[in-house]
Protein backbone atom coordinates (compact mmCIF):
# COMPACT_ATOMS: atom_id res chain seq x y z
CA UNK A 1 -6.61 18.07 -5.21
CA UNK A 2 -10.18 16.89 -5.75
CA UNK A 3 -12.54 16.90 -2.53
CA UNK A 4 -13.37 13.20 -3.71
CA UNK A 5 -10.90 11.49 -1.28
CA UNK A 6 -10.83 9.27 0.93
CA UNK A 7 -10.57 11.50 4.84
CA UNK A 8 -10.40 8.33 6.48
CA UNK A 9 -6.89 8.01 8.62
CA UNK A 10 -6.39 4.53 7.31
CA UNK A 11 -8.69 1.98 5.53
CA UNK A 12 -8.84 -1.88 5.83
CA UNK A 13 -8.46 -4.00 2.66
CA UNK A 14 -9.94 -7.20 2.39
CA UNK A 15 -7.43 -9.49 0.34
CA UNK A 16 -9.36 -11.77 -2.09
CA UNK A 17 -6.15 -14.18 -2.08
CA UNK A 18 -5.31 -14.31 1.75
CA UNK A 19 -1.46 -15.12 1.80
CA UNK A 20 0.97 -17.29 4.41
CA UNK A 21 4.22 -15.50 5.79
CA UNK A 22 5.61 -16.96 8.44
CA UNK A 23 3.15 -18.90 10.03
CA UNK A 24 1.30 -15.66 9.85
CA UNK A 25 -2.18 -15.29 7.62
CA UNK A 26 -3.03 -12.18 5.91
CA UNK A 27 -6.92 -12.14 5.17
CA UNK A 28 -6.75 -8.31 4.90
CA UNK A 29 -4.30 -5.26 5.39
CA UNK A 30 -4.96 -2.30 7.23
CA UNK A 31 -3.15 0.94 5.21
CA UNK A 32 -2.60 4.35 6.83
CA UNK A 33 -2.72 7.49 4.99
CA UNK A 34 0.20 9.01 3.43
CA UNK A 35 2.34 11.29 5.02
CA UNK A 36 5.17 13.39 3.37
CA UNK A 37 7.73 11.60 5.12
CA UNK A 38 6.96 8.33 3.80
CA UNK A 39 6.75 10.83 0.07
CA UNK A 40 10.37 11.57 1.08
CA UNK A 41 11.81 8.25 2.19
CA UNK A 42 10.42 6.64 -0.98
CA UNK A 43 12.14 8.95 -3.56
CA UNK A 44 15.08 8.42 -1.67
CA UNK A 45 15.17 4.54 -2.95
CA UNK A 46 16.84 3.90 -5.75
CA UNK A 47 15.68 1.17 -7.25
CA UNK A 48 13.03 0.76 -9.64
CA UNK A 49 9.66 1.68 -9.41
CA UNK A 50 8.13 -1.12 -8.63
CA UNK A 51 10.08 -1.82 -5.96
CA UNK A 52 9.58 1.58 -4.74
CA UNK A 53 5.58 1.35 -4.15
CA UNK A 54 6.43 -2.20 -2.89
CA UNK A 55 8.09 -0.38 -0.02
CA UNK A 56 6.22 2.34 0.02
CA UNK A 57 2.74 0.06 0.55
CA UNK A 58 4.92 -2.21 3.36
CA UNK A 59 5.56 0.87 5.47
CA UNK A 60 1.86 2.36 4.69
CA UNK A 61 0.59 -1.05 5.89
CA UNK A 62 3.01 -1.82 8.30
CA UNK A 63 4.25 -5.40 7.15
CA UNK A 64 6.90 -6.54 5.70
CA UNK A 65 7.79 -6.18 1.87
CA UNK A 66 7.81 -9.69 1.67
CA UNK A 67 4.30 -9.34 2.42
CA UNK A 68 3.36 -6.85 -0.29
CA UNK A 69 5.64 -8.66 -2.99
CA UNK A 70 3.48 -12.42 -1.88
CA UNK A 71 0.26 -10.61 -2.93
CA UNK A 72 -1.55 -11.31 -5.70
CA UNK A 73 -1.39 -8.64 -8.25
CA UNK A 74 -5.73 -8.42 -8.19
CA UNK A 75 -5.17 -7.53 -4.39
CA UNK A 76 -1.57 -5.43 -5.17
CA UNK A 77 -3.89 -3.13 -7.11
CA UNK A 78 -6.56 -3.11 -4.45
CA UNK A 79 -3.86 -1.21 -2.18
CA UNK A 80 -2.74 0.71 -4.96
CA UNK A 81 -6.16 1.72 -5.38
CA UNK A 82 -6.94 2.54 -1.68
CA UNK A 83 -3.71 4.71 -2.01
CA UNK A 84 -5.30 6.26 -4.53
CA UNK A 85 -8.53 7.14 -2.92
CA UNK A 86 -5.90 8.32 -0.12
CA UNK A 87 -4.67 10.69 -2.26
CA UNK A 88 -7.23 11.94 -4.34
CA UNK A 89 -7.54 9.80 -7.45
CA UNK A 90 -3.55 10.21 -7.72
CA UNK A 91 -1.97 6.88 -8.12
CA UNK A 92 0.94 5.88 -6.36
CA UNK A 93 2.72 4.16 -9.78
């Protein structure tokens, strides 16, 4: 692993497209860091990958997967790029 991660114990994410869910609006998501557990419970699912880093992003930001999947995809790869940083340049897809 690189030492050009990000040490932080989670990050906030501005969304450039805030989104609607429930009456609730998302201007920005707050993401943890990774721990093996949430490693494990995401090779568990079986679905496709896609979905897989959808879940994997809900439970690292703590919403909903409806959440993640209502994103747009220039603020999708903003998380997926924080994850990233999270893990040392290692993307999550």
């Amino acid at each position: 692993m690189t030492a050009d991660y990000d040490k932080r114990h989670s990050a906030e994410v501005a969304l450039d497209f805030p989104i609607e869910i429930d009456g609730t609006t998302y201007n920005k998501l707050t993401m943890r860091r990774l721990k093996t557990r949430d490693s494990l419970k995401a090779a568990e699912y079986r679905g496709s990958d896609a979905k897989r880093g959808v879940l994997l992003l809900a439970d690292l930001c703590d919403v909903s997967p409806d959440v993640i999947e209502e994103l747009d995809d220039v603020d999708f790869q903003k998380l997926d790029q924080q994850l990233a940083r999270f893990r040392g340049g290692q993307s999550a897809n």
